[in-house]
PDB file of N, CA and C in Angstrom:
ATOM      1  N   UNK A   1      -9.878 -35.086-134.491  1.00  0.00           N
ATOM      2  CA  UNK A   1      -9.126 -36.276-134.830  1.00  0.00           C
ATOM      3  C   UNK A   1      -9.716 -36.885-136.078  1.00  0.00           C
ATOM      4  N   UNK A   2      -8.961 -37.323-136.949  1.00  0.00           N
ATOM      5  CA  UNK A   2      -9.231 -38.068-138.186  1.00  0.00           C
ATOM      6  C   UNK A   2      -9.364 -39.568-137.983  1.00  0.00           C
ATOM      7  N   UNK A   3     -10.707 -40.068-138.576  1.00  0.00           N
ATOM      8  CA  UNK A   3     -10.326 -41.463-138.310  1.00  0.00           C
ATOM      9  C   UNK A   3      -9.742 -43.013-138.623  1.00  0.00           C
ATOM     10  N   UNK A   4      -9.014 -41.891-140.374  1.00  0.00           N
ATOM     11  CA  UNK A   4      -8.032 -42.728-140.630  1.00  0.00           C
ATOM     12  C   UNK A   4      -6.748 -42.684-140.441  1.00  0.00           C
ATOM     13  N   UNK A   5      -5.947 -41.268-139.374  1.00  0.00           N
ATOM     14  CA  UNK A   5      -4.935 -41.432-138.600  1.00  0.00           C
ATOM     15  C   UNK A   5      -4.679 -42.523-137.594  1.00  0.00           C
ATOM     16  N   UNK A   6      -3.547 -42.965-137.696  1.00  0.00           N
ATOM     17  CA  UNK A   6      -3.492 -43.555-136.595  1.00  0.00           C
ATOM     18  C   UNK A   6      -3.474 -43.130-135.068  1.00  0.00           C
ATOM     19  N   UNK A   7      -3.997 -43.668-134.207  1.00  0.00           N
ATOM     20  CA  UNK A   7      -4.416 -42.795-132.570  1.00  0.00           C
ATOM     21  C   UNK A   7      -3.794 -43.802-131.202  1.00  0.00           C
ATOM     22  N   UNK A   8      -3.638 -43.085-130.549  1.00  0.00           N
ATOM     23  CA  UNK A   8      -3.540 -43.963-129.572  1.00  0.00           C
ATOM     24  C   UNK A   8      -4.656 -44.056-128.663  1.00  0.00           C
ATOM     25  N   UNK A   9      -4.733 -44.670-127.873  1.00  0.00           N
ATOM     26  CA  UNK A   9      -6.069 -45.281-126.675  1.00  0.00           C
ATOM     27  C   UNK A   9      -6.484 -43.993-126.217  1.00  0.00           C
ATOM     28  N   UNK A  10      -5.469 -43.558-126.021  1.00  0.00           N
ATOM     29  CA  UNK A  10      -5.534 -42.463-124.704  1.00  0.00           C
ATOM     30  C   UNK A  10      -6.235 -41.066-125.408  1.00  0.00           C
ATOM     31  N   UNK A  11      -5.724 -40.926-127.052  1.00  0.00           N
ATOM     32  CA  UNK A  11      -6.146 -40.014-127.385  1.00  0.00           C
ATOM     33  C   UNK A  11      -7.821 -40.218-127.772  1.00  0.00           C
ATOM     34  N   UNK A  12      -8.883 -41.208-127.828  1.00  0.00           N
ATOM     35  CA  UNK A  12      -9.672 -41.335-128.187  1.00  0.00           C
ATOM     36  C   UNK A  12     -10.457 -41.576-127.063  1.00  0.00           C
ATOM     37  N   UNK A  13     -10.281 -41.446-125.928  1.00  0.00           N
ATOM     38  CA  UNK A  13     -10.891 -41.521-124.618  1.00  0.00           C
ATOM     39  C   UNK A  13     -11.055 -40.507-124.116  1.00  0.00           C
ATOM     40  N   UNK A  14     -10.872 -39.394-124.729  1.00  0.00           N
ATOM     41  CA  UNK A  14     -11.291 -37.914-123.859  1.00  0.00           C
ATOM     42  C   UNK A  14     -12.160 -37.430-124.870  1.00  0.00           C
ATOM     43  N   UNK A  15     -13.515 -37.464-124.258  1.00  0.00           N
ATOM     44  CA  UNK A  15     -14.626 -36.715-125.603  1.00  0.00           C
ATOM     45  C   UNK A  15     -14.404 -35.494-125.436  1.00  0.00           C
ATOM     46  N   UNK A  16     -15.169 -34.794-125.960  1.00  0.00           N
ATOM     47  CA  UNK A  16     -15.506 -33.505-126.689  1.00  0.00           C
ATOM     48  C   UNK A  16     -15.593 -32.922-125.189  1.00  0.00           C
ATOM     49  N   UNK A  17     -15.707 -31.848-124.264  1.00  0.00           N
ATOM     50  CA  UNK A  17     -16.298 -31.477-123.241  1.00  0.00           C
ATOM     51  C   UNK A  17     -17.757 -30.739-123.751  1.00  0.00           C
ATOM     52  N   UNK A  18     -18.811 -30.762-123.004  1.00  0.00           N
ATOM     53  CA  UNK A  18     -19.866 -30.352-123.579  1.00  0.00           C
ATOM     54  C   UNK A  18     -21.066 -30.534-122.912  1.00  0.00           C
ATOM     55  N   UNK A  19     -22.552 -30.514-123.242  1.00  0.00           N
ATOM     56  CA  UNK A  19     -23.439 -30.909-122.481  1.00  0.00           C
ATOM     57  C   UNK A  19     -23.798 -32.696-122.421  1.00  0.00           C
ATOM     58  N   UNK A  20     -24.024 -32.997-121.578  1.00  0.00           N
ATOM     59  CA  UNK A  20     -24.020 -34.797-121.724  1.00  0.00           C
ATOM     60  C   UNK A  20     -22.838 -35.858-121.487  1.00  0.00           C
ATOM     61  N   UNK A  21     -21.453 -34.791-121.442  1.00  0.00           N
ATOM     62  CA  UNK A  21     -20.036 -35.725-121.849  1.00  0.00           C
ATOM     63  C   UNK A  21     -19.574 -35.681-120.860  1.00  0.00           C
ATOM     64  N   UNK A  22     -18.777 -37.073-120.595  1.00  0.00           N
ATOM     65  CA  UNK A  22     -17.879 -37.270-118.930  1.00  0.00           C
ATOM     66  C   UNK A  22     -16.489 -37.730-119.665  1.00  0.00           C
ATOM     67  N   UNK A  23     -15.673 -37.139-118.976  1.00  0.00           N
ATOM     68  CA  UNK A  23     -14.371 -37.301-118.568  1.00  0.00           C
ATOM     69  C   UNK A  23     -14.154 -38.849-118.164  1.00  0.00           C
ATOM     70  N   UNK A  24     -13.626 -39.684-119.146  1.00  0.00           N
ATOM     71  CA  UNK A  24     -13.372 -41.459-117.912  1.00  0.00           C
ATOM     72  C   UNK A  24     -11.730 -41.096-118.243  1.00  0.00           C
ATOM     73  N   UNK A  25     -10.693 -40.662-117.365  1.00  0.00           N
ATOM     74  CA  UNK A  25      -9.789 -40.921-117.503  1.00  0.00           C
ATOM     75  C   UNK A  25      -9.431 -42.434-117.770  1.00  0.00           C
ATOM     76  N   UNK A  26      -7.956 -42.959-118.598  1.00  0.00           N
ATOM     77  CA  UNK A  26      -7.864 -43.887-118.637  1.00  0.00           C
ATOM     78  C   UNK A  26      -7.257 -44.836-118.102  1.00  0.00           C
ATOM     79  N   UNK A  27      -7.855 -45.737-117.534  1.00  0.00           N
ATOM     80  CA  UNK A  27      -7.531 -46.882-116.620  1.00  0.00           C
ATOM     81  C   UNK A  27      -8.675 -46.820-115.234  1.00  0.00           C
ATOM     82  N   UNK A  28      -9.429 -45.985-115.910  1.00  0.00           N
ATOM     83  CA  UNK A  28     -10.420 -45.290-114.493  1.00  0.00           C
ATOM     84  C   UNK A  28     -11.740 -46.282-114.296  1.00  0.00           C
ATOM     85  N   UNK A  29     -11.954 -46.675-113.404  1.00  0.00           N
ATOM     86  CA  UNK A  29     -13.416 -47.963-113.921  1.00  0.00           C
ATOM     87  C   UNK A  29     -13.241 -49.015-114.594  1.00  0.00           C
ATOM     88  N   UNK A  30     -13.918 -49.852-114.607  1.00  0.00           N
ATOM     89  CA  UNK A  30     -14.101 -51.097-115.008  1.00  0.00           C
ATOM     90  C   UNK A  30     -13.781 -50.837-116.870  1.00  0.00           C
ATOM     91  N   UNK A  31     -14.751 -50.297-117.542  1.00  0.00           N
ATOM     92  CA  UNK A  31     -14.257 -49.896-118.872  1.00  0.00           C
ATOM     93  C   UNK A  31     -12.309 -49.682-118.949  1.00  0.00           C
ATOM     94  N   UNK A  32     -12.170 -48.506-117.861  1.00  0.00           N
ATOM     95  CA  UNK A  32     -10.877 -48.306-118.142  1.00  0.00           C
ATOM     96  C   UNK A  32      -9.440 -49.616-117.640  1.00  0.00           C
ATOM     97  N   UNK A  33     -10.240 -50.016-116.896  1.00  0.00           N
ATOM     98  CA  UNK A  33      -9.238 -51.383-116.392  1.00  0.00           C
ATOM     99  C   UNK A  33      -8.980 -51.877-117.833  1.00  0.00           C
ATOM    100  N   UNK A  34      -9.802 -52.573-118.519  1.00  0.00           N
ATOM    101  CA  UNK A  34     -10.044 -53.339-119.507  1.00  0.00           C
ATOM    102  C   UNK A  34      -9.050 -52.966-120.094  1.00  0.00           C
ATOM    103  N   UNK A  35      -9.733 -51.722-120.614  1.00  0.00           N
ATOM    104  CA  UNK A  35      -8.999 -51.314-122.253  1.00  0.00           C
ATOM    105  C   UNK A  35      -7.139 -51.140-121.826  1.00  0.00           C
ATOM    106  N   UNK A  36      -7.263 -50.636-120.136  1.00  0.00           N
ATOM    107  CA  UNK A  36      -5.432 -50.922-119.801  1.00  0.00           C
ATOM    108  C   UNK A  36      -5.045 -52.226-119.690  1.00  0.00           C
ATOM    109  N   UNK A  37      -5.711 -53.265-119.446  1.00  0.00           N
ATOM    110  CA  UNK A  37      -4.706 -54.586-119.069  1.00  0.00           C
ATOM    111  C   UNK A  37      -5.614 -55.437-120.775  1.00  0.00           C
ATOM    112  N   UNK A  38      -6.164 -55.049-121.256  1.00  0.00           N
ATOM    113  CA  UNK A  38      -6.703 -56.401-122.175  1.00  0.00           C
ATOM    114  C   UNK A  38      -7.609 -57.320-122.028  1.00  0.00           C
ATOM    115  N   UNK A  39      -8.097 -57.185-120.608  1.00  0.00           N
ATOM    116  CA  UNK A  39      -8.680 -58.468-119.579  1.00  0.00           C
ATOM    117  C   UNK A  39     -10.050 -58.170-119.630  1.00  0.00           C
ATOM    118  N   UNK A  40     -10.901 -59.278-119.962  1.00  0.00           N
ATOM    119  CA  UNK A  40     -12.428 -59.090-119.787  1.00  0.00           C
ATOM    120  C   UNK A  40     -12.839 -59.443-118.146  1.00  0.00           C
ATOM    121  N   UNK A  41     -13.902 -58.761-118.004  1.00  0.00           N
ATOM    122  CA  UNK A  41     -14.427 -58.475-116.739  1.00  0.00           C
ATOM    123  C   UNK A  41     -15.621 -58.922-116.785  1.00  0.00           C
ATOM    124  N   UNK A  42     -16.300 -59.946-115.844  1.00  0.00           N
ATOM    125  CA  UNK A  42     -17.728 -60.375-116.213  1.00  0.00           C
ATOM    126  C   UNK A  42     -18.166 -60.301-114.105  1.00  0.00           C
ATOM    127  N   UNK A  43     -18.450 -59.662-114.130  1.00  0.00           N
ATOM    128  CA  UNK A  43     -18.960 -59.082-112.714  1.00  0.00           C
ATOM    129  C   UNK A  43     -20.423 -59.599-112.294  1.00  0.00           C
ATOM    130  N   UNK A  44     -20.842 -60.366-111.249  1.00  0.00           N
ATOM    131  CA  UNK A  44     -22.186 -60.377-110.921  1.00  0.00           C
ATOM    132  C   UNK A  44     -22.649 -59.488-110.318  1.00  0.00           C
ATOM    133  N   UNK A  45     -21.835 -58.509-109.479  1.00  0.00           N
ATOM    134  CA  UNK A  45     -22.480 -56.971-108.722  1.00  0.00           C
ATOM    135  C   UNK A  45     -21.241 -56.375-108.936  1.00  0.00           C
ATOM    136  N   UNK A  46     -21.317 -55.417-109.951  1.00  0.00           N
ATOM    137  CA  UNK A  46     -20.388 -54.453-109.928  1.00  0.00           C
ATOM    138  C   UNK A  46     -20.051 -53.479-108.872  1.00  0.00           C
ATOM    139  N   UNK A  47     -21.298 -53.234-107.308  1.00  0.00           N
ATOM    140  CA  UNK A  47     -20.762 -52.517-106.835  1.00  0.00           C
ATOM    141  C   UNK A  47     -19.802 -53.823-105.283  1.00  0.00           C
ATOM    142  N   UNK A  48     -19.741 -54.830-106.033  1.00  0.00           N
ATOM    143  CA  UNK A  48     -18.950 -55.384-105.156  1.00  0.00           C
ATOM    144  C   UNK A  48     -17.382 -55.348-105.499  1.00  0.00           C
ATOM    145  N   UNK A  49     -17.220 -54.695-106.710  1.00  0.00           N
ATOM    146  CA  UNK A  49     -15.802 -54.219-106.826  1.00  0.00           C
ATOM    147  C   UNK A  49     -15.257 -53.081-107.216  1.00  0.00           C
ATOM    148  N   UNK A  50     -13.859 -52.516-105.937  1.00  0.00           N
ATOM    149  CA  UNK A  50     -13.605 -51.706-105.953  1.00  0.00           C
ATOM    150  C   UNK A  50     -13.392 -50.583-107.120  1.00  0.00           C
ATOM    151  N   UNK A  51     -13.102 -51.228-108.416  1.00  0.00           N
ATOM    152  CA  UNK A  51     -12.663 -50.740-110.170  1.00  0.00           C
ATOM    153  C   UNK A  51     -13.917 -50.274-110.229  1.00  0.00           C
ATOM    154  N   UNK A  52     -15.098 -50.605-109.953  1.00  0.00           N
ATOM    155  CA  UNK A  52     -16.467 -49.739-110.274  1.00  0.00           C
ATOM    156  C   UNK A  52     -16.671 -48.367-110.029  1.00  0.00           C
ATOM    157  N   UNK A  53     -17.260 -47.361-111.200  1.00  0.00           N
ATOM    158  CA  UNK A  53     -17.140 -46.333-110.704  1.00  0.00           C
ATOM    159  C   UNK A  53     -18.966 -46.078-110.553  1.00  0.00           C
ATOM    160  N   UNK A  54     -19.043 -45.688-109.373  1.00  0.00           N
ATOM    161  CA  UNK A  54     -20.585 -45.704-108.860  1.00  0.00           C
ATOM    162  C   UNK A  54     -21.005 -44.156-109.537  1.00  0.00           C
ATOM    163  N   UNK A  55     -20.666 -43.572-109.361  1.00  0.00           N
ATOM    164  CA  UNK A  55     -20.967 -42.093-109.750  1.00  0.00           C
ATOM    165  C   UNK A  55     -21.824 -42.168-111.465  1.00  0.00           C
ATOM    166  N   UNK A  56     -21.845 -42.777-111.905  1.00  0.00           N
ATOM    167  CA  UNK A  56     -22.278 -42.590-113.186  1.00  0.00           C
ATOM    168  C   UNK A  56     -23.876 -42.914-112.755  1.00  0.00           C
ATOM    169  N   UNK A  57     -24.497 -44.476-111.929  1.00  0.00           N
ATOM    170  CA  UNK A  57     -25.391 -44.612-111.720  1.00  0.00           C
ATOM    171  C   UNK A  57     -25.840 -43.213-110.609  1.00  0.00           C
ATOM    172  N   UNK A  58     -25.296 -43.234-110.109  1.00  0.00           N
ATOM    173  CA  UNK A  58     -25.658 -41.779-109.271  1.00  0.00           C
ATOM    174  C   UNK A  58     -26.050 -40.250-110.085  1.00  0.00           C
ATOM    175  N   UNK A  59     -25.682 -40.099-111.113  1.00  0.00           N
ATOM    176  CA  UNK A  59     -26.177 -39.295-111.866  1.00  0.00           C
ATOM    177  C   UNK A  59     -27.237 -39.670-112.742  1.00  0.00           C
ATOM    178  N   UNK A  60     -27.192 -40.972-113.198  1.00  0.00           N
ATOM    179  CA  UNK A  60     -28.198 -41.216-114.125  1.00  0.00           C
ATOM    180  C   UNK A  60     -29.291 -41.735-113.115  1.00  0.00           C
ATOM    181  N   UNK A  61     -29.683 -42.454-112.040  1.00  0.00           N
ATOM    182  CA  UNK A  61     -30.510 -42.810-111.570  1.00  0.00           C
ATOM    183  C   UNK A  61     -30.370 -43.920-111.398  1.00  0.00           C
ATOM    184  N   UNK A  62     -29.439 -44.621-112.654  1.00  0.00           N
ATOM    185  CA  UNK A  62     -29.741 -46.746-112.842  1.00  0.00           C
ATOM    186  C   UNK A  62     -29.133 -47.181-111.991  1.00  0.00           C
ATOM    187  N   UNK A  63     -29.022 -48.380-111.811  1.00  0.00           N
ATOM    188  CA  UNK A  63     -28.592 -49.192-110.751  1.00  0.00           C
ATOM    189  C   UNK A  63     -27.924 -50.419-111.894  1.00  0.00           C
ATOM    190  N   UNK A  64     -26.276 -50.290-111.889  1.00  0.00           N
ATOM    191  CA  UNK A  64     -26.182 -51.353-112.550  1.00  0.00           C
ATOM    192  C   UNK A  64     -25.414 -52.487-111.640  1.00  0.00           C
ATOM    193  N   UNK A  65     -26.079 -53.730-111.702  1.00  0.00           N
ATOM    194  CA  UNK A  65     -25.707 -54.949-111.021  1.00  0.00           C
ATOM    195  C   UNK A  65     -24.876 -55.597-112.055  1.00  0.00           C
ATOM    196  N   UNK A  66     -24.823 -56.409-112.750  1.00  0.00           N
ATOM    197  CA  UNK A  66     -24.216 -57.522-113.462  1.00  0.00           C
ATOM    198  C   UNK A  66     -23.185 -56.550-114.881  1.00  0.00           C
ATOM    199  N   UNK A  67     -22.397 -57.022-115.168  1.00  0.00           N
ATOM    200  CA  UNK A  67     -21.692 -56.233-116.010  1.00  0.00           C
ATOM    201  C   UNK A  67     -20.368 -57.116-116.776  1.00  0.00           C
ATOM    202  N   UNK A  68     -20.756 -56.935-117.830  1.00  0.00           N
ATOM    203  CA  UNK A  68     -19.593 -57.676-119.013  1.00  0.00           C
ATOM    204  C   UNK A  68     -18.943 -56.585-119.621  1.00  0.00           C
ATOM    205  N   UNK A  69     -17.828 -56.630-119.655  1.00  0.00           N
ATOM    206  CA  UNK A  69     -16.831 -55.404-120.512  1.00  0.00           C
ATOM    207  C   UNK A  69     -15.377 -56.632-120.745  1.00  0.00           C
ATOM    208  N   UNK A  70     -15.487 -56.005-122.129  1.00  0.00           N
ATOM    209  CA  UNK A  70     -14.421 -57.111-122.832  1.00  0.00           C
ATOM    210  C   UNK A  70     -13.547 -55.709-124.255  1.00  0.00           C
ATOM    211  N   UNK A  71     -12.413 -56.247-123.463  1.00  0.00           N
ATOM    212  CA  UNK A  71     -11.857 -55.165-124.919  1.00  0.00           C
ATOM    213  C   UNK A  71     -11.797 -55.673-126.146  1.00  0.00           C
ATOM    214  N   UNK A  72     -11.879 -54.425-127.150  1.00  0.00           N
ATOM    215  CA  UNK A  72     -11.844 -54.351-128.289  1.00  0.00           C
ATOM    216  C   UNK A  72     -10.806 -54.348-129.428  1.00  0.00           C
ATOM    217  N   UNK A  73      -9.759 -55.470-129.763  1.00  0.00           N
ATOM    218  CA  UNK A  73      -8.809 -54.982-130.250  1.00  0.00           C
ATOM    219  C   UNK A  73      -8.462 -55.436-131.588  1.00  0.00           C
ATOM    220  N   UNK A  74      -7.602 -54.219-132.320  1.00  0.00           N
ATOM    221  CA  UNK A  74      -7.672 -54.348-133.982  1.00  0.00           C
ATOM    222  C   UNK A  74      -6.618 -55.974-134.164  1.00  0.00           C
ATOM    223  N   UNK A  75      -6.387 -55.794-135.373  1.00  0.00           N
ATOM    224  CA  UNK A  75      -5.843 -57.142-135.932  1.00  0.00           C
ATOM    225  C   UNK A  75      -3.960 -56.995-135.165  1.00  0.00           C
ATOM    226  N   UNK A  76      -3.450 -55.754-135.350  1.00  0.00           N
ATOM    227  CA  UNK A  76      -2.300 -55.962-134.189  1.00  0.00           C
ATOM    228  C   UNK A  76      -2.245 -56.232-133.119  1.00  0.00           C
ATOM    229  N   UNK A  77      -3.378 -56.130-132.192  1.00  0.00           N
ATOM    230  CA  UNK A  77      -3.161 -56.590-131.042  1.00  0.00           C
ATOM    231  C   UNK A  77      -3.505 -55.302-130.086  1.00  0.00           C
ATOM    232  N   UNK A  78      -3.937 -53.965-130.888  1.00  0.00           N
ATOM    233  CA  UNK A  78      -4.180 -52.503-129.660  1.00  0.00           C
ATOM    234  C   UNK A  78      -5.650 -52.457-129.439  1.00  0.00           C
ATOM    235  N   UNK A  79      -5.604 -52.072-128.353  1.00  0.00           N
ATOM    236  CA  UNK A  79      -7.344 -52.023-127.972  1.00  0.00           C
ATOM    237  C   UNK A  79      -7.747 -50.523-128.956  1.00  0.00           C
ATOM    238  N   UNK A  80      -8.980 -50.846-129.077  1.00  0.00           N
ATOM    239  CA  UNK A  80      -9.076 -49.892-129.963  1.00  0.00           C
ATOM    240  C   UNK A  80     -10.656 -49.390-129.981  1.00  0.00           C
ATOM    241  N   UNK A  81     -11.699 -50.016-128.143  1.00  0.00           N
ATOM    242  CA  UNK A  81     -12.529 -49.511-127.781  1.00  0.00           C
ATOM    243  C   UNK A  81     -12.891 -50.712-126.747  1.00  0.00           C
ATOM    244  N   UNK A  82     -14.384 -50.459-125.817  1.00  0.00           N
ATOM    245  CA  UNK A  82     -14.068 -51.365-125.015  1.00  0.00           C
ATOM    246  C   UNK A  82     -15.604 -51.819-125.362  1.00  0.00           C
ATOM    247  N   UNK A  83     -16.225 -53.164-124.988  1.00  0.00           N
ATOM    248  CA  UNK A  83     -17.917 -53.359-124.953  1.00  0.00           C
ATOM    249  C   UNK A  83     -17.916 -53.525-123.649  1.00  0.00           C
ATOM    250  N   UNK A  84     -19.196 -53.036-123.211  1.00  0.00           N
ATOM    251  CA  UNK A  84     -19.751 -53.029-121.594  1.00  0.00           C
ATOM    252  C   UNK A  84     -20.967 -53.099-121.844  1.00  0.00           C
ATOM    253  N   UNK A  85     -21.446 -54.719-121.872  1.00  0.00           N
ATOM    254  CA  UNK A  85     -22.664 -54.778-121.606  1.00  0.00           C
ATOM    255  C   UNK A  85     -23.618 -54.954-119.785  1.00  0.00           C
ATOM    256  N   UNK A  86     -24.487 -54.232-119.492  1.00  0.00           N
ATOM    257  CA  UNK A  86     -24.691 -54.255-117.871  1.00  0.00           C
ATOM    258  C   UNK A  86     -26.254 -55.064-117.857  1.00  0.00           C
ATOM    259  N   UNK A  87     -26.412 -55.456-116.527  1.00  0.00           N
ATOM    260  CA  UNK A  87     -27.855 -56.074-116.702  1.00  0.00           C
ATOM    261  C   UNK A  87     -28.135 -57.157-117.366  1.00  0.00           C
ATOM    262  N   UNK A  88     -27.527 -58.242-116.740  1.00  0.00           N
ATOM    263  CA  UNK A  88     -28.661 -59.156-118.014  1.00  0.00           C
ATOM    264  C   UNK A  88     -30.043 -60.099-117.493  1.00  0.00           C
ATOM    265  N   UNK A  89     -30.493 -60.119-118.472  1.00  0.00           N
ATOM    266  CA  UNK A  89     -32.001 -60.238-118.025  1.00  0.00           C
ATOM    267  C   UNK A  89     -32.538 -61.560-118.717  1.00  0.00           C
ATOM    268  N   UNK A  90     -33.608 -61.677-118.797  1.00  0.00           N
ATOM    269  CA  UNK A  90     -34.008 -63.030-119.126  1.00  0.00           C
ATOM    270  C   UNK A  90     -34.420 -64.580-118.223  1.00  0.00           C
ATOM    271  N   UNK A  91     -34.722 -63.463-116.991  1.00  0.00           N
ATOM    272  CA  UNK A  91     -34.306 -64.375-115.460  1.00  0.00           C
ATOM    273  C   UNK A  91     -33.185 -64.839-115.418  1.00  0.00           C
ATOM    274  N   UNK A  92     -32.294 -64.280-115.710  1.00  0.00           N
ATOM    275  CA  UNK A  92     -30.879 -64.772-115.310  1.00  0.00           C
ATOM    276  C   UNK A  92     -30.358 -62.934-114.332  1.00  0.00           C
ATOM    277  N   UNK A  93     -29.211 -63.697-113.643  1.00  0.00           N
ATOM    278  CA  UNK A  93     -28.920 -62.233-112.847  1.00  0.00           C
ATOM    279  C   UNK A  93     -26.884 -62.270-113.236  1.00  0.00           C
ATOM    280  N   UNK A  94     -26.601 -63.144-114.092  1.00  0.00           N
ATOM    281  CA  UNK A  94     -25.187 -62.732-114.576  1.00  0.00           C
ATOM    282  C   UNK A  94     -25.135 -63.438-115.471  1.00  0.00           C
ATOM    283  N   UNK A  95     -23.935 -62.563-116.142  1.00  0.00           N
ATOM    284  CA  UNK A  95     -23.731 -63.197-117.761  1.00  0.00           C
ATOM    285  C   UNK A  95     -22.607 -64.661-118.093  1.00  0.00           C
ATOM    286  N   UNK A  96     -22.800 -65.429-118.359  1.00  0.00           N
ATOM    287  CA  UNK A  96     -22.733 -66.550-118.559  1.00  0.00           C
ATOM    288  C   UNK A  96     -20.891 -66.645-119.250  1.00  0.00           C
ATOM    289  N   UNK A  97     -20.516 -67.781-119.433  1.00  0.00           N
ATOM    290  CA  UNK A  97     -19.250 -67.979-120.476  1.00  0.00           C
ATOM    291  C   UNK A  97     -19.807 -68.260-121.893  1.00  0.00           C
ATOM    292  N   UNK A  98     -21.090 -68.561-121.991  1.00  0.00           N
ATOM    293  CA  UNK A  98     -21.493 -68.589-123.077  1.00  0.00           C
ATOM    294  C   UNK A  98     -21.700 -66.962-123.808  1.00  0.00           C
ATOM    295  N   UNK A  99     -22.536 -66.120-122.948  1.00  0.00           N
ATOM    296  CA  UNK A  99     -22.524 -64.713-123.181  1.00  0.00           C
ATOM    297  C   UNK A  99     -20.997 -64.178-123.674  1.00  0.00           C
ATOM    298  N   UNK A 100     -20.051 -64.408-122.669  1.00  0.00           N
ATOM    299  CA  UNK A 100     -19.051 -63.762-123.297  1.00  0.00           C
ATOM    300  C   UNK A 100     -18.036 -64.373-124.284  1.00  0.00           C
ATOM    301  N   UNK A 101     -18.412 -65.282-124.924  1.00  0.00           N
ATOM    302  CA  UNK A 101     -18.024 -65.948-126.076  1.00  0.00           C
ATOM    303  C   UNK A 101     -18.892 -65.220-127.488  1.00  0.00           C
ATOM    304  N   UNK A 102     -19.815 -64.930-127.364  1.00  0.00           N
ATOM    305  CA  UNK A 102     -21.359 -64.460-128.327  1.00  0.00           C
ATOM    306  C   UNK A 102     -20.527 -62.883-128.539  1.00  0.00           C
ATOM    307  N   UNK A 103     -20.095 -62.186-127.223  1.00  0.00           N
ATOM    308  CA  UNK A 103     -19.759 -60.850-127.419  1.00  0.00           C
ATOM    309  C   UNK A 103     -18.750 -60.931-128.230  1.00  0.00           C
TER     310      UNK A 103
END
């Protein structure tokens, strides 16, 4: 893919297959909710909702609790990637309205 073609969502969400790379179909998980409805997600235990996909911490080992994902979208209005920040720290155990104003 070129990245001054124009793309759609869907086509830029399936990486490469390879060593290291996962498949997130789209609309799949919390990332994929997002980038389908537009809607930011600010979670204090992600595994308290069902849109979480646990399997990723299950392969990697981490444990993610708290989780901000806010889509990314160009000047028309298309999402055009998503931010997912997890964990926040600082003695705090969730991310704030101030946090997701900063993102």
């Amino acid at each position: 893919m070129h990245v001054c073609l124009p793309a759609d969502l869907e086509d830029v969400l399936w990486p490469t297959q390879g060593k290291g790379s996962r498949v997130i179909p789209f609309g799949v998980g919390i990332a994929g909710h997002v980038a389908q409805t537009k809607e930011s997600l600010n979670l204090r235990n992600a595994y308290q909702d069902s849109r979480f996909d646990q399997s990723i911490d299950q392969v990697t080992g981490y444990r993610t609790e708290s989780l901000l994902c806010m889509p990314m979208c160009n000047y028309e209005g298309h999402v055009t990637g998503v931010a997912q920040i997890i964990n926040k720290r600082n003695g705090e155990t969730e991310f704030t309205a101030r946090d997701e104003m900063v993102c």
